[in-house]
N, C-alpha and C. Protein backbone atom coordinates (compact mmCIF):
# COMPACT_ATOMS: atom_id res chain seq x y z
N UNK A 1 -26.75 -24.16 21.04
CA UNK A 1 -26.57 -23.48 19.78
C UNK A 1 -25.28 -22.66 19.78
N UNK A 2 -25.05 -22.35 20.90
CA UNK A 2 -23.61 -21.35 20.82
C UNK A 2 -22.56 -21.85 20.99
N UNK A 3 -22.60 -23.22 21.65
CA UNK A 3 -21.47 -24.09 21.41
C UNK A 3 -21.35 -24.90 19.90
N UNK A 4 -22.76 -24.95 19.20
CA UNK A 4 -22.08 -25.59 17.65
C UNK A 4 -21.66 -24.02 17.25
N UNK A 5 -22.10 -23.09 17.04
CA UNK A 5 -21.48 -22.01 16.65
C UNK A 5 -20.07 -21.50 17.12
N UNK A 6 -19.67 -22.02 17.73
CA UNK A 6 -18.22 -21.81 18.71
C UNK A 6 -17.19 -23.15 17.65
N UNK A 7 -17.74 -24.01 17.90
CA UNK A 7 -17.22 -25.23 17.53
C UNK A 7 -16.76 -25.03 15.60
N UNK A 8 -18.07 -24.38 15.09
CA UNK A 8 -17.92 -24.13 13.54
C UNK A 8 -17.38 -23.40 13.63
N UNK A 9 -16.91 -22.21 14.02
CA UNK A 9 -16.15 -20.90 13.86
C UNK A 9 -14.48 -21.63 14.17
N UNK A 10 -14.35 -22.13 15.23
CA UNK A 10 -12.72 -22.83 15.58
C UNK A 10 -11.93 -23.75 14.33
N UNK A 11 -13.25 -24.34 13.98
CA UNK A 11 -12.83 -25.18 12.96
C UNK A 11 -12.44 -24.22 11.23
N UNK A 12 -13.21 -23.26 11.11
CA UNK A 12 -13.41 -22.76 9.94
C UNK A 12 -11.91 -21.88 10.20
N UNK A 13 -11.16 -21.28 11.30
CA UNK A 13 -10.52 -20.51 11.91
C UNK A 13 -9.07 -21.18 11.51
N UNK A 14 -9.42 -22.87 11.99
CA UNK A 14 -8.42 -23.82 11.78
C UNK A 14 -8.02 -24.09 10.48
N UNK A 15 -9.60 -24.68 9.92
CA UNK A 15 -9.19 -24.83 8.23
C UNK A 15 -8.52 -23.91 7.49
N UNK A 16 -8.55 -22.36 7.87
CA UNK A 16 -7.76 -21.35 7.41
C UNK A 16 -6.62 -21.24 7.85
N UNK A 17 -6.13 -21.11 8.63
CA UNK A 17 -4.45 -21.28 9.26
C UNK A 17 -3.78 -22.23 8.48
N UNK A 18 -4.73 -23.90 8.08
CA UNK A 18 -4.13 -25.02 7.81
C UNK A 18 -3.68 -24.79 6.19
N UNK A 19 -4.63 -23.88 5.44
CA UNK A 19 -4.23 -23.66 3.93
C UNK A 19 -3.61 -22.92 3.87
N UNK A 20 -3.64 -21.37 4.64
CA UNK A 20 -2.40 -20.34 4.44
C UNK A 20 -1.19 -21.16 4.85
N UNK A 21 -0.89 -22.33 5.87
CA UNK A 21 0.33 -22.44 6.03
C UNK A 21 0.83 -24.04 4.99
N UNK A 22 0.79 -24.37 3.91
CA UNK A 22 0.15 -25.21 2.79
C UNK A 22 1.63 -24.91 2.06
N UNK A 23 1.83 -23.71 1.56
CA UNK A 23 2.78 -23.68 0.90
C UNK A 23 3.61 -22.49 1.24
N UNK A 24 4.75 -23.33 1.91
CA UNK A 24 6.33 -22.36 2.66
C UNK A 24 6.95 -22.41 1.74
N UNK A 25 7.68 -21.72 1.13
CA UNK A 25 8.97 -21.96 0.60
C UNK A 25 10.11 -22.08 1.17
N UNK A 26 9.93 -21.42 2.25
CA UNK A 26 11.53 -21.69 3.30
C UNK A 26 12.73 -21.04 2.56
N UNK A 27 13.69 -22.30 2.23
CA UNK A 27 14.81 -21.29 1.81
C UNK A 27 14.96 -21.77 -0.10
N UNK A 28 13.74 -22.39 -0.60
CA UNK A 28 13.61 -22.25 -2.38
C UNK A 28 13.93 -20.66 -2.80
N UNK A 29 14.37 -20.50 -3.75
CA UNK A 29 14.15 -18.88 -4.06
C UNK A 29 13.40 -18.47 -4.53
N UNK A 30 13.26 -16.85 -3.98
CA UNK A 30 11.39 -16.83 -4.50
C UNK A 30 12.13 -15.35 -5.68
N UNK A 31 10.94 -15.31 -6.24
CA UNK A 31 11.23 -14.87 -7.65
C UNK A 31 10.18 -14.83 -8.70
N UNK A 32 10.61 -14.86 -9.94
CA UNK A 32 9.85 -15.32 -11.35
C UNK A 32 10.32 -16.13 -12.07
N UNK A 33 10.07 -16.56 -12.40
CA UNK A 33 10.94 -17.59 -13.90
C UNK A 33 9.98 -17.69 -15.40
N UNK A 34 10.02 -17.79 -16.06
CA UNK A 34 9.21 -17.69 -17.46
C UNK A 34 9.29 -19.10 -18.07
N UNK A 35 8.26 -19.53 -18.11
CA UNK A 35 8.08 -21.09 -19.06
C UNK A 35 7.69 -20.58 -20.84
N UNK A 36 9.29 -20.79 -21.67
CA UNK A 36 8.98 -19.84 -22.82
C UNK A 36 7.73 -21.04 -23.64
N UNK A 37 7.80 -22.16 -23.10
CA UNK A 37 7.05 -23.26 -24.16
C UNK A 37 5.34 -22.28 -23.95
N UNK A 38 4.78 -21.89 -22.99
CA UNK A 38 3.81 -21.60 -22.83
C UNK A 38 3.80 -19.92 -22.46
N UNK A 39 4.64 -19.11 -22.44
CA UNK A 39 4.77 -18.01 -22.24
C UNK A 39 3.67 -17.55 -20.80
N UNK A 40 4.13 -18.53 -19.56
CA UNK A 40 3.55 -18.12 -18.71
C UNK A 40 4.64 -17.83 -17.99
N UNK A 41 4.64 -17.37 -16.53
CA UNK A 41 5.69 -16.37 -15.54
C UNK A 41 5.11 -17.59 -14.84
N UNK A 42 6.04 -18.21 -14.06
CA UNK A 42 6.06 -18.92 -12.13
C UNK A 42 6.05 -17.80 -11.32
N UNK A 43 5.56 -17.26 -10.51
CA UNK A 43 5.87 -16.84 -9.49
C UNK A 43 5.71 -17.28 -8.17
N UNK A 44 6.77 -16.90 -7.52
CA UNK A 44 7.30 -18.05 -5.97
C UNK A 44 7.59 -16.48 -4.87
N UNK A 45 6.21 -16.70 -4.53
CA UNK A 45 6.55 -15.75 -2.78
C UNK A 45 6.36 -16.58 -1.64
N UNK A 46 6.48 -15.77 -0.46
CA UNK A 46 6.71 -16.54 0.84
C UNK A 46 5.73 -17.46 0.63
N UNK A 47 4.55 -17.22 0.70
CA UNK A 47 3.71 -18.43 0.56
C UNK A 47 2.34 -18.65 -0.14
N UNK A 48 2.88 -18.42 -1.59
CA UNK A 48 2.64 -18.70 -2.79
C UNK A 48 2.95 -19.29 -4.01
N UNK A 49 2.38 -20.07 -5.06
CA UNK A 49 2.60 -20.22 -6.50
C UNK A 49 1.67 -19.81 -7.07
N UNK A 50 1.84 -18.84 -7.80
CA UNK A 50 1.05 -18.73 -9.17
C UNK A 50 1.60 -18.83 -10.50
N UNK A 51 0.71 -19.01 -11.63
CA UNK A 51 1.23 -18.69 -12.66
C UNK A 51 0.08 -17.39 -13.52
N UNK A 52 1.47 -16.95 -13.84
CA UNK A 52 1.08 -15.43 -14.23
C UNK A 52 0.93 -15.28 -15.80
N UNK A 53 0.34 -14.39 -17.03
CA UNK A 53 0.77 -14.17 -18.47
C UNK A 53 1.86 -13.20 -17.92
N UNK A 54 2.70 -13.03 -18.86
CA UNK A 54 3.67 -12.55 -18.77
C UNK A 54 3.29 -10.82 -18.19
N UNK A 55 1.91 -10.11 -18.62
CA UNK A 55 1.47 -8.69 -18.41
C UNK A 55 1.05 -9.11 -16.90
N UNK A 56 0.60 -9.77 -15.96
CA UNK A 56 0.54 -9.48 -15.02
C UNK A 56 -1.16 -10.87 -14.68
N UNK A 57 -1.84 -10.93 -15.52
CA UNK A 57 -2.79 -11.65 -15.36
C UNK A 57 -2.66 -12.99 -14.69
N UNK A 58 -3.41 -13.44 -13.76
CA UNK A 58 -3.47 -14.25 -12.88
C UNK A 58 -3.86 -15.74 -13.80
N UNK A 59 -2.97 -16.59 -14.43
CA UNK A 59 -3.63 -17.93 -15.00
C UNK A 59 -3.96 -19.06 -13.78
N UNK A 60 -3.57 -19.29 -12.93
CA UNK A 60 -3.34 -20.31 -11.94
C UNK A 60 -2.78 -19.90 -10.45
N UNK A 61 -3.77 -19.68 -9.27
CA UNK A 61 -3.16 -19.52 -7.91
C UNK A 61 -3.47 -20.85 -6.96
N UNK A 62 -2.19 -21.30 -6.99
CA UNK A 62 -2.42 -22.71 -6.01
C UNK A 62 -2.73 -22.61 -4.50
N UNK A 63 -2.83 -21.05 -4.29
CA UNK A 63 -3.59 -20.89 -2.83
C UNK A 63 -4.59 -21.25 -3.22
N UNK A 64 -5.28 -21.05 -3.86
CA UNK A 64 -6.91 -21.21 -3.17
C UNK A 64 -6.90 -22.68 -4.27
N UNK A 65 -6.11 -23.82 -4.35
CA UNK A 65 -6.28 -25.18 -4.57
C UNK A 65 -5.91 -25.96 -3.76
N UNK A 66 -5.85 -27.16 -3.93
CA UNK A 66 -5.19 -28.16 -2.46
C UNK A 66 -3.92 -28.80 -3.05
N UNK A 67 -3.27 -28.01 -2.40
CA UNK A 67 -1.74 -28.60 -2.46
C UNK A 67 -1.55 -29.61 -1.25
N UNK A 68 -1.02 -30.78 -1.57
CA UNK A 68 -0.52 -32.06 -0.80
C UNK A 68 1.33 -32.24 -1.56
N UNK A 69 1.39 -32.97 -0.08
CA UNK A 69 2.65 -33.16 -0.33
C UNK A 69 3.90 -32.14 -0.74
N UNK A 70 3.68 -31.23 -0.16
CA UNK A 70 4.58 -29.78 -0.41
C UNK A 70 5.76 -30.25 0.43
N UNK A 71 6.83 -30.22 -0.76
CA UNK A 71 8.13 -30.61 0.47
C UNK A 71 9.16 -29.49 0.03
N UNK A 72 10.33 -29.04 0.17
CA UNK A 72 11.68 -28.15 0.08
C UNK A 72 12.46 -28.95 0.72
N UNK A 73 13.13 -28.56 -0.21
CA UNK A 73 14.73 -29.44 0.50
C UNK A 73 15.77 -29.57 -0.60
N UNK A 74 16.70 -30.19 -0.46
CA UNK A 74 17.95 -30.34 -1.50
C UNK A 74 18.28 -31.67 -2.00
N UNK A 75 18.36 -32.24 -2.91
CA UNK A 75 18.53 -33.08 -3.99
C UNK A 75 20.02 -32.77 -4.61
N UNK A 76 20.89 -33.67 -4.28
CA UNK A 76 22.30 -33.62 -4.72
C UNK A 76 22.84 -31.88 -5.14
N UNK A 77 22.94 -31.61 -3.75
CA UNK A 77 23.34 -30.14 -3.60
C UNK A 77 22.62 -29.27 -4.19
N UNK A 78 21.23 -29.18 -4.63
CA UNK A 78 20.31 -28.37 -5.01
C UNK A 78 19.41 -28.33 -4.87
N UNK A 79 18.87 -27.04 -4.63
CA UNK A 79 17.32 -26.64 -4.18
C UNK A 79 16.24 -27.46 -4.91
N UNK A 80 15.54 -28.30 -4.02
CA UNK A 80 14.74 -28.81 -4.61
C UNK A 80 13.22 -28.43 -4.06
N UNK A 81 11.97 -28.27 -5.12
CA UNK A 81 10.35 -28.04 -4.54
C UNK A 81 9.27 -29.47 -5.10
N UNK A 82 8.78 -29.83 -4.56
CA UNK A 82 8.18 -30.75 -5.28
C UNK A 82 5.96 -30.54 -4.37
N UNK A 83 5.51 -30.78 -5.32
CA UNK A 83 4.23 -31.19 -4.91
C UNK A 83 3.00 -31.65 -5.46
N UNK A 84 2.22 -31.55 -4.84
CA UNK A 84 0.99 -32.24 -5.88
C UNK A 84 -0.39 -31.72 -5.88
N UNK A 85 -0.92 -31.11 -7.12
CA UNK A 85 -2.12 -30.35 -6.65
C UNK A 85 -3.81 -31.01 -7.21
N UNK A 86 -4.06 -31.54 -6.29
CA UNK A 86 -5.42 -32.21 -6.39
C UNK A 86 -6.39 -31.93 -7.71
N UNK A 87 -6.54 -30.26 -7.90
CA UNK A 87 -7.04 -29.62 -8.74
C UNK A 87 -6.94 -29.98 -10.36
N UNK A 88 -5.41 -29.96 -10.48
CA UNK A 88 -4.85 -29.78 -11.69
C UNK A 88 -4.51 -31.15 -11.78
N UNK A 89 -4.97 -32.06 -11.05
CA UNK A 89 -4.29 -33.21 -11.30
C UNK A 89 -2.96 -33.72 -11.33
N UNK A 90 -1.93 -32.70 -10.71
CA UNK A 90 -0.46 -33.34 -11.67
C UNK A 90 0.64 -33.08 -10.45
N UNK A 91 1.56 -33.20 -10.73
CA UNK A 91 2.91 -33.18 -9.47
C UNK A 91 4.21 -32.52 -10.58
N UNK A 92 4.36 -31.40 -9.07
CA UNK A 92 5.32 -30.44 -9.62
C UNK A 92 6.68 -30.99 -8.73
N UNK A 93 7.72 -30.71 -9.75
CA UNK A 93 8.90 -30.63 -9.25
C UNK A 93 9.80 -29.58 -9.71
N UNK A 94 10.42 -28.59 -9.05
CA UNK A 94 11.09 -27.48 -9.49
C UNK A 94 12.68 -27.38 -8.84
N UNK A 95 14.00 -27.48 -9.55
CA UNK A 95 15.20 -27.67 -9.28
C UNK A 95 15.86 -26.77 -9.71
N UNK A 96 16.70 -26.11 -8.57
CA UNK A 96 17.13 -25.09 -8.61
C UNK A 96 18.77 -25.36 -9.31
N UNK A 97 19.21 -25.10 -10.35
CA UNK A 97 20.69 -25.35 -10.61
C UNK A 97 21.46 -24.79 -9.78
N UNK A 98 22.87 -24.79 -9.38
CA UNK A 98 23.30 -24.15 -8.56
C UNK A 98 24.16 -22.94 -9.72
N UNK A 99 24.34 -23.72 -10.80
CA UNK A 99 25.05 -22.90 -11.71
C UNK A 99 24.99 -21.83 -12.36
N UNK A 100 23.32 -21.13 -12.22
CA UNK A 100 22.60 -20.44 -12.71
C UNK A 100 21.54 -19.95 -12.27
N UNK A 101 21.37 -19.06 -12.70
CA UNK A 101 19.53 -18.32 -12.49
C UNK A 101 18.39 -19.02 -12.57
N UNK A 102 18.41 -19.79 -13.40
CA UNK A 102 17.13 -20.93 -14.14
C UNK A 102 17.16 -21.62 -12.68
N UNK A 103 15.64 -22.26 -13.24
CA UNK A 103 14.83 -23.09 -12.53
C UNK A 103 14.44 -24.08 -13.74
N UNK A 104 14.34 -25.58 -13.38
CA UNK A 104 14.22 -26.64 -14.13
C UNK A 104 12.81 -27.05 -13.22
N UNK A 105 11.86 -26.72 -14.30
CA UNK A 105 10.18 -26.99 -13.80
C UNK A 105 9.90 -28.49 -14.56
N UNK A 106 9.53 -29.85 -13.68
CA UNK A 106 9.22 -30.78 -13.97
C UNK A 106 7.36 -30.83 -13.88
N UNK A 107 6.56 -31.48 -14.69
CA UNK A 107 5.73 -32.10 -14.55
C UNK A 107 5.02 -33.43 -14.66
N UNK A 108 4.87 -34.25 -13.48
CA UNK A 108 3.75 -35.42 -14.09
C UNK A 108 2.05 -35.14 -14.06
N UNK A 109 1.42 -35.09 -15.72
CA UNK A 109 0.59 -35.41 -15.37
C UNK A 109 0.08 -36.95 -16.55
N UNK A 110 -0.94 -38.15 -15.29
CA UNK A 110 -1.31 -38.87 -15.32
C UNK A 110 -1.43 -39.32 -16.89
N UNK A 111 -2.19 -38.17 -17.31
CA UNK A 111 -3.04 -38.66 -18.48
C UNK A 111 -2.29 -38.34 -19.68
N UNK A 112 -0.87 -37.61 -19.81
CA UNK A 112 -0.10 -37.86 -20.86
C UNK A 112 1.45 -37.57 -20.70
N UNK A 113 2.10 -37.78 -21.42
CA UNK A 113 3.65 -37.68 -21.54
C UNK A 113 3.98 -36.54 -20.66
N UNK A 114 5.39 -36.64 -19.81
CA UNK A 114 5.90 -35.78 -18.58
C UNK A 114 5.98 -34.62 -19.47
N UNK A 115 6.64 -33.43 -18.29
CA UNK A 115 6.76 -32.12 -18.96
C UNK A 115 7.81 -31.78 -18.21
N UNK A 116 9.02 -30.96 -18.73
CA UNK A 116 10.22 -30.60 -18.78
C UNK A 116 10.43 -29.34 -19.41
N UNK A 117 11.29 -28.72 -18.50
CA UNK A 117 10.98 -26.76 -19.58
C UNK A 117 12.09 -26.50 -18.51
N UNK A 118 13.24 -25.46 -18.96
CA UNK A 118 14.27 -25.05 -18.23
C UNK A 118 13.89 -23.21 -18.10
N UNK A 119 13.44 -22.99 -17.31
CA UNK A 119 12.83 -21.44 -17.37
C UNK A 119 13.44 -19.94 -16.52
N UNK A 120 13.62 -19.11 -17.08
CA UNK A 120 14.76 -18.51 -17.19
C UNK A 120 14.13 -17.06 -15.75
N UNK A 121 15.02 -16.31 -15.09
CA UNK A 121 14.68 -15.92 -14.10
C UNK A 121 14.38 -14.54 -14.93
N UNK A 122 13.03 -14.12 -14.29
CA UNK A 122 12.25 -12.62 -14.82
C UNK A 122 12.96 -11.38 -13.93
């Protein structure tokens, strides 16, 4: 009995390490940006996304969803984020201009026409 209890605790210990470390941003910039089509806030910390109402209210925290496929990296000299969240069904891509403050937030989801919004830094 104290070895399945040993065994469930390592694993539950594991499964937690494995989601806090889910979404790095590394060197994306972390910040706010505002999607004016929907008047929600992005927010991007060390290792977080949420989306916020603009007063502070929590609409969407992709910690506690399953993010797959979380990558960072650069796309023809620019910050690029891309991923996919099981939950919400859909795949994010977020591109950093080099020219500007903005962030260019892409979405696919499945079940209708892409989404495109150029969103401005809070």
């Amino acid at each position: 009995m104290k070895k399945l209890i040993l065994v469930l605790a390592a694993i539950t210990l594991f499964t937690g390490f494995a989601a806090a470390e889910g979404i790095e941003l590394g060197s994306f910039p972390l910040g706010s940006w505002l999607d004016p089509n929907y008047d929600a806030v992005w927010e991007f910390s060390t290792q977080n996304i949420r989306i916020l109402s603009p007063a502070g209210e929590v609409y969407y925290d992709f910690s506690e969803k399953t993010v797959r496929d979380f990558k960072v990296g650069v796309e023809m000299g620019k910050p690029v984020m891309t991923f996919s969240c099981d939950e919400s069904r859909r795949d994010y891509k977020f591109t950093k201009p080099v020219t500007n403050m903005n962030i260019i937030l892409e979405i696919d989801a499945p079940w209708k026409s892409d989404y495109m919004v150029e969103m401005k830094k809070q």
